[in-house]
N, C-alpha and C. Protein backbone atom coordinates (compact mmCIF):
# COMPACT_ATOMS: atom_id res chain seq x y z
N UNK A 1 1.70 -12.68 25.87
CA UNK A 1 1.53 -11.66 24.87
C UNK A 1 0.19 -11.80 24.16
N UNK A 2 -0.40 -13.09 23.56
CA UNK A 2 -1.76 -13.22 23.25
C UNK A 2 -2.93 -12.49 23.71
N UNK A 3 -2.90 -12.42 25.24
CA UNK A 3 -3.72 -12.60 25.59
C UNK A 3 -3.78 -11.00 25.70
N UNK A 4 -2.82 -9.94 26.00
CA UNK A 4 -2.77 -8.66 26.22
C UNK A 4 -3.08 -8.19 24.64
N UNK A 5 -2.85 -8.60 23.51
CA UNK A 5 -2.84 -8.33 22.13
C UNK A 5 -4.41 -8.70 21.96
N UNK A 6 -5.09 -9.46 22.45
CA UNK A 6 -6.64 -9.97 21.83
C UNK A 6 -7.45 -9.20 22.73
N UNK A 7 -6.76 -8.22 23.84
CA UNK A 7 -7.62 -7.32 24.42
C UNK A 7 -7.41 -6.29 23.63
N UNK A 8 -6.30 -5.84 23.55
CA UNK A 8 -5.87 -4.24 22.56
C UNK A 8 -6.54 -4.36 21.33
N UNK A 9 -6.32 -5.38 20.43
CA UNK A 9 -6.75 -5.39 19.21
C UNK A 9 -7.38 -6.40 18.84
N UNK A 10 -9.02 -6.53 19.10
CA UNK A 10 -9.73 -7.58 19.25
C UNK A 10 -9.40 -8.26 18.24
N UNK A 11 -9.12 -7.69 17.17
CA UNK A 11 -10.37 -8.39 15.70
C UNK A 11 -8.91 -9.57 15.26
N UNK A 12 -7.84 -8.84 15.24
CA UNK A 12 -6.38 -9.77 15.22
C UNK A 12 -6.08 -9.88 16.04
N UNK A 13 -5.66 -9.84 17.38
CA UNK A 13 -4.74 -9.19 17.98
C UNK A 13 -4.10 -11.11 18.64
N UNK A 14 -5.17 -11.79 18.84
CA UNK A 14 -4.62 -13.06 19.25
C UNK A 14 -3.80 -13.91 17.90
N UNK A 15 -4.46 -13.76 16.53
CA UNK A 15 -3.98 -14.39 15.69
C UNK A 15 -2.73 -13.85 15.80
N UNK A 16 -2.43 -12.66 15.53
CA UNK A 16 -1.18 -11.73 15.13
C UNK A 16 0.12 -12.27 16.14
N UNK A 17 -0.54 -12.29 17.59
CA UNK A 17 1.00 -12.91 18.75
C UNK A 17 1.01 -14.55 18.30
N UNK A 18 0.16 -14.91 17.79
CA UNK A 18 0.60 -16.43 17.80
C UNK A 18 1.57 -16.31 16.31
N UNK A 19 0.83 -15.35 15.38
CA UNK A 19 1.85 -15.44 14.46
C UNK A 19 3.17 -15.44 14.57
N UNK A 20 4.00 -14.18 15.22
CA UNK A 20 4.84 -13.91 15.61
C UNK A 20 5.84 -15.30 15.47
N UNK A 21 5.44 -16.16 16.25
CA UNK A 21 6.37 -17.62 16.22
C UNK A 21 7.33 -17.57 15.29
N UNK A 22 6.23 -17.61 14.01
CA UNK A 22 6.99 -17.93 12.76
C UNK A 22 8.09 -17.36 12.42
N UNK A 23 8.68 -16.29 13.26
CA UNK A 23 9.86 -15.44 12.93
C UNK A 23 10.89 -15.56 14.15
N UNK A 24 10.78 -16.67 14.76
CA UNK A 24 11.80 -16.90 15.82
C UNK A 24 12.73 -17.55 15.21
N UNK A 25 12.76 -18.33 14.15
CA UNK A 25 13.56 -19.00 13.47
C UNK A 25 14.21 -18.30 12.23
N UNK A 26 14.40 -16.72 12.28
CA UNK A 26 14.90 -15.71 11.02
C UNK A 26 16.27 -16.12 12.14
N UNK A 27 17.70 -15.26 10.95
CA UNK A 27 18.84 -15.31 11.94
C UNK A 27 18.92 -13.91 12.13
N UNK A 28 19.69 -14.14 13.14
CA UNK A 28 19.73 -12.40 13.59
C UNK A 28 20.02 -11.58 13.09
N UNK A 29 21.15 -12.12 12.67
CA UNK A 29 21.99 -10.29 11.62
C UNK A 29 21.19 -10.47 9.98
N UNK A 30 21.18 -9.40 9.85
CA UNK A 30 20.57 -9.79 8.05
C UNK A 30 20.98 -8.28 7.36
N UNK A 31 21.16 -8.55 6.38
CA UNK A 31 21.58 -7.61 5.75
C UNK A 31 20.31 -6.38 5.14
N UNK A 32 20.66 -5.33 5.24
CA UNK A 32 19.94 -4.38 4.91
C UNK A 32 19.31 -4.41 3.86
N UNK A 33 18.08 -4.44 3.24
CA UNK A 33 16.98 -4.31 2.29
C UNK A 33 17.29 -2.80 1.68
N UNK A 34 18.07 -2.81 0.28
CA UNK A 34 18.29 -1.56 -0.45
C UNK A 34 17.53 -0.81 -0.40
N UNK A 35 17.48 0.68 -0.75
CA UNK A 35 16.46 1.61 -0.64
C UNK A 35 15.76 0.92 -1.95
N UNK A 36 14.28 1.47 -2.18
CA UNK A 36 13.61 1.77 -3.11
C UNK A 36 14.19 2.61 -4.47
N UNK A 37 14.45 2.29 -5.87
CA UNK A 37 14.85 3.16 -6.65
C UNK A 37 14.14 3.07 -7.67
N UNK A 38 14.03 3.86 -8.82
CA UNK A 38 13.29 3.80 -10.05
C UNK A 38 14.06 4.04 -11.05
N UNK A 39 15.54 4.44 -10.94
CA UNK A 39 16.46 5.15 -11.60
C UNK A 39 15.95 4.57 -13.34
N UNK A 40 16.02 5.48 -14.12
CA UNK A 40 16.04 4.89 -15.13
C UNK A 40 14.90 4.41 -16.00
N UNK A 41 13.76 4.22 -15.15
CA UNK A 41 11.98 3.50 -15.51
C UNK A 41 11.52 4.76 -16.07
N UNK A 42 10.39 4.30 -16.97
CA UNK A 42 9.23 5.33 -16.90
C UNK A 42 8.57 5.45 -15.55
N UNK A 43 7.82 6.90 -15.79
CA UNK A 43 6.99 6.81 -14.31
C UNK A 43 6.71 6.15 -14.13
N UNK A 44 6.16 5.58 -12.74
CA UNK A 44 5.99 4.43 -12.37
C UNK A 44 4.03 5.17 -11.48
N UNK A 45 2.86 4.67 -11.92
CA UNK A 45 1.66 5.08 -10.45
C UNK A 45 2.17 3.95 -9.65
N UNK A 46 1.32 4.77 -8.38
CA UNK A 46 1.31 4.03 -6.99
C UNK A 46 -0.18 4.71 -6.56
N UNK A 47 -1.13 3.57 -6.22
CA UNK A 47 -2.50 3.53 -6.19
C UNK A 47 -2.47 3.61 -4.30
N UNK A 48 -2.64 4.31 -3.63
CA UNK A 48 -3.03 4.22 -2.35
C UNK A 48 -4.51 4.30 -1.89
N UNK A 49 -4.80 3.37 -0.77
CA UNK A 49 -6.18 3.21 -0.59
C UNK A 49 -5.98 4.08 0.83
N UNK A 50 -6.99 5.44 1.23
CA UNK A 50 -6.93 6.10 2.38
C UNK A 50 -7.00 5.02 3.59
N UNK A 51 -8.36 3.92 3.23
CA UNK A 51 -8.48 3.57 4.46
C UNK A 51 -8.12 2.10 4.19
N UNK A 52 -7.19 1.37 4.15
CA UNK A 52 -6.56 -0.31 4.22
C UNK A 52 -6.73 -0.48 5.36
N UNK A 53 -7.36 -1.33 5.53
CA UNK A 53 -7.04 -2.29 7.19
C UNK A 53 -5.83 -2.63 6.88
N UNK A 54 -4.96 -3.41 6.18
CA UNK A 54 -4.16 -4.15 6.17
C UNK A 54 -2.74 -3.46 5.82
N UNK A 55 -2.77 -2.63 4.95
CA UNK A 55 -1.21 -1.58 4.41
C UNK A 55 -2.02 -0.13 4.50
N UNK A 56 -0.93 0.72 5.63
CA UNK A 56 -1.29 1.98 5.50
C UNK A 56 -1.06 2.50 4.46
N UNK A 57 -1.94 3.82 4.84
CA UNK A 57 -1.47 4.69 2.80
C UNK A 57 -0.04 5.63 3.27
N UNK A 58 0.26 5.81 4.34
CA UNK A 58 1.26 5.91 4.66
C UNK A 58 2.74 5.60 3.89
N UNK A 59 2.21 4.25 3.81
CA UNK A 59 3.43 3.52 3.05
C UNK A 59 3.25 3.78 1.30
N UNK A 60 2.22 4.00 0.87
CA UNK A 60 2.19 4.26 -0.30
C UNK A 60 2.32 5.85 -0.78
N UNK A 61 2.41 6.92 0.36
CA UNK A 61 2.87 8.30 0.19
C UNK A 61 4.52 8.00 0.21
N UNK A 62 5.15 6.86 1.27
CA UNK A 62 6.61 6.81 0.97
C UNK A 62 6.87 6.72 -0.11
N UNK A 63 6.42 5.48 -0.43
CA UNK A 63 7.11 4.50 -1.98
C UNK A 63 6.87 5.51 -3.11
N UNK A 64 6.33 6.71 -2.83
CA UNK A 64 5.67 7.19 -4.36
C UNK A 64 7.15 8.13 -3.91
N UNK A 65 7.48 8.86 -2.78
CA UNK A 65 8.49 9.82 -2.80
C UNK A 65 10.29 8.76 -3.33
N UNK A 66 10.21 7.64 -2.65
CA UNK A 66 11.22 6.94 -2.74
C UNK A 66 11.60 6.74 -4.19
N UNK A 67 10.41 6.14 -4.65
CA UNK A 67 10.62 6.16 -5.60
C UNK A 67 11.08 7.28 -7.25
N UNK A 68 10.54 8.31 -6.54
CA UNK A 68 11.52 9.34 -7.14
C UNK A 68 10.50 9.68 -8.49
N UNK A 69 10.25 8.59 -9.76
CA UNK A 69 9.76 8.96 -11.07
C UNK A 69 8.50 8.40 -10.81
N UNK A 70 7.57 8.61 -9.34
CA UNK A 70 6.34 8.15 -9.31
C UNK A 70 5.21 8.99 -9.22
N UNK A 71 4.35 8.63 -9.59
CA UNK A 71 3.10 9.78 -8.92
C UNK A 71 2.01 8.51 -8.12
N UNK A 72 1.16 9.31 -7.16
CA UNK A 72 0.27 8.86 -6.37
C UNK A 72 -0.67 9.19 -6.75
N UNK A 73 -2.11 7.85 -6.99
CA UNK A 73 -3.47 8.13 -6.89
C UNK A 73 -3.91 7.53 -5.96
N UNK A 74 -4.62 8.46 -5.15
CA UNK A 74 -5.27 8.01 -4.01
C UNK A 74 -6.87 7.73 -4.11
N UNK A 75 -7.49 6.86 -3.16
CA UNK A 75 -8.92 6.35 -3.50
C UNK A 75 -9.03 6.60 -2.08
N UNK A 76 -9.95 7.52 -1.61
CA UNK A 76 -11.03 7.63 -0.31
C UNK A 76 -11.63 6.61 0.05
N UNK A 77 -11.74 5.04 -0.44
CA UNK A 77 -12.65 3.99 -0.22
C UNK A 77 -12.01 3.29 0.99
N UNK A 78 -12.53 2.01 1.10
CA UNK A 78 -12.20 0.62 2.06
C UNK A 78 -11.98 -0.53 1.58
N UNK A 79 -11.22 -1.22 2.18
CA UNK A 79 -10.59 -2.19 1.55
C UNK A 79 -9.12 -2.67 1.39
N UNK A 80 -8.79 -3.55 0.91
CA UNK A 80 -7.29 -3.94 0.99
C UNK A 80 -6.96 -3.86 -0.49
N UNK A 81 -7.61 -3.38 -1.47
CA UNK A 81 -7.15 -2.79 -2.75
C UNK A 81 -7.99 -2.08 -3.36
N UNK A 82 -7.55 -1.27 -4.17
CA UNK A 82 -8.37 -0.03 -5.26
C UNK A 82 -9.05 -0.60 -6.19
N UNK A 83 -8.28 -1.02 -6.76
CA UNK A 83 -8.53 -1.32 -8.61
C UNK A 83 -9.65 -2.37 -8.67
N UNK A 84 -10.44 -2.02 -9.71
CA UNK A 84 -11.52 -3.21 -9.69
C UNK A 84 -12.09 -3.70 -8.78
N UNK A 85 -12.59 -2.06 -7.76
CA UNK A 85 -13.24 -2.49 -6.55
C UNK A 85 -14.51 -1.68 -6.65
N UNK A 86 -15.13 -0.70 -7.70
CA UNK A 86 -16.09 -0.28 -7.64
C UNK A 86 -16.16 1.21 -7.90
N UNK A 87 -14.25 1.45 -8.03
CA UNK A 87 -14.22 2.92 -8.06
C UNK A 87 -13.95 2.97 -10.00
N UNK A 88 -14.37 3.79 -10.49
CA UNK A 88 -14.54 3.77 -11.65
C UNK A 88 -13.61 5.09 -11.70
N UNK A 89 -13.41 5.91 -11.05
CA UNK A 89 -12.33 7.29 -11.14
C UNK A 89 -10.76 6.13 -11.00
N UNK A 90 -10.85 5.48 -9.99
CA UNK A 90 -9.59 4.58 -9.94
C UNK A 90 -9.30 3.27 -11.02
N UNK A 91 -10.35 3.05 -11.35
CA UNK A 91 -10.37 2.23 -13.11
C UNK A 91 -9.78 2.94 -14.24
N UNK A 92 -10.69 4.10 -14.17
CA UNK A 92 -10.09 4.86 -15.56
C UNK A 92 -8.56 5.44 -15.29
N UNK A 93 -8.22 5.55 -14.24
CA UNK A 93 -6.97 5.98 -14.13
C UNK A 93 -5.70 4.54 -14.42
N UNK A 94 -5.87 3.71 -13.58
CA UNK A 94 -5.17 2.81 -13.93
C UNK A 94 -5.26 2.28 -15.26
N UNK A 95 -6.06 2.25 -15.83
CA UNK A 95 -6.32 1.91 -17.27
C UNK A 95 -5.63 2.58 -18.04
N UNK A 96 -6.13 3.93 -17.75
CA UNK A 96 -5.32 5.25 -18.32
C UNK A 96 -3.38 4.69 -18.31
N UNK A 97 -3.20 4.32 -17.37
CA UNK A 97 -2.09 4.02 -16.96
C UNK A 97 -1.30 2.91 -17.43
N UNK A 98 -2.00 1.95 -17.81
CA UNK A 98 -1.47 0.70 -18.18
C UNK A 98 -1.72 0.53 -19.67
N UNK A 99 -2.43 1.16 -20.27
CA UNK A 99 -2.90 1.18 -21.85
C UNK A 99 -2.08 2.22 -22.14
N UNK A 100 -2.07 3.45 -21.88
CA UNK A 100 -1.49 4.79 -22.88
C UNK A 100 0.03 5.17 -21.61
N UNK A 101 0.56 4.69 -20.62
CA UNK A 101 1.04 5.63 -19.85
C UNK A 101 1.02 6.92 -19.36
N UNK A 102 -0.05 6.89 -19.02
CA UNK A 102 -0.73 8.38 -18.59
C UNK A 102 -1.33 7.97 -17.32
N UNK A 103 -0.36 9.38 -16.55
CA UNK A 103 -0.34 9.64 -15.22
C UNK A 103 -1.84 10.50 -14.90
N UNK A 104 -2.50 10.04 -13.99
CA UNK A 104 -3.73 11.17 -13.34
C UNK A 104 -3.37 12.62 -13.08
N UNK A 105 -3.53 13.37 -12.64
CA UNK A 105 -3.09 14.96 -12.65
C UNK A 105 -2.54 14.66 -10.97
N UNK A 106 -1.36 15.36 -10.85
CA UNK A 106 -1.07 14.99 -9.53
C UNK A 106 -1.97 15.73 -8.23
N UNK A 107 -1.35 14.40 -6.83
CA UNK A 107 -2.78 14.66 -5.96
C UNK A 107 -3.86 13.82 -6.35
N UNK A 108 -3.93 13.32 -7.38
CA UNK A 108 -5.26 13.05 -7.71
C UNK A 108 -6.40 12.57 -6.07
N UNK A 109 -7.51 12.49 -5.75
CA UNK A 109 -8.12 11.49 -4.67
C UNK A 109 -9.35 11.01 -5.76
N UNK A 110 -9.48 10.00 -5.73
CA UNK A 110 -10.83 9.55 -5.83
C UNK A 110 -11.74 9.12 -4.81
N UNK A 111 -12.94 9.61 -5.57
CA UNK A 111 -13.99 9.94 -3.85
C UNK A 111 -14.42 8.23 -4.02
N UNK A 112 -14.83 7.96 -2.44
CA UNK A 112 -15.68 6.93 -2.30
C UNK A 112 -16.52 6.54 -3.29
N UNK A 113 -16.64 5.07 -3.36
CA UNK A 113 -17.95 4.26 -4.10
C UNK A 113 -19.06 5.25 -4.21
């Protein structure tokens, strides 16, 4: 499997099958991981980065619907996080967010660096 994985996906693809190992030793049956809920919270943001190598924004368009009392700000940049990466539209928002609870206007994108 290494060796077909470090052709497909150069940049990981050998680390990633050797990783794998580490999960031969989970047990088989496991119990289901509850949905996502917010019941009850203030809104909650969810900061998605368009382009993550590492977590699609994919997953952060779910968690914002799952979550039900969320809104999404999205950042057009690169990288494996938003905040305090250079975007100053995604600063003032989270700030906005964590100081006053104030949500960005929904949709929001913030453009690239």
């Amino acid at each position: 499997m290494g060796r077909a994985w470090a052709k497909q996906y150069p940049m990981f693809g050998l680390w990633q099958a050797a990783a794998l190992t580490q999960c031969s030793g989970w047990q088989k049956q496991r119990t289901p991981i509850p949905p996502e809920t917010a019941a009850g919270s203030s809104p909650i943001l969810v900061v998605g980065n368009l382009h993550d190598p590492a977590t699609p924004y994919a997953g952060a368009v779910n968690l914002t619907k799952e979550l039900g009392r969320a809104s999404l700000l999205s950042w057009n940049g690169e990288g494996h996080t938003s905040y305090l990466e250079g975007s100053t539209c995604v600063d003032r928002a989270v700030n906005a967010y964590l100081i006053n609870k104030t949500l960005p206007t929904p949709n929001t994108t913030c453009p690239a660096r």
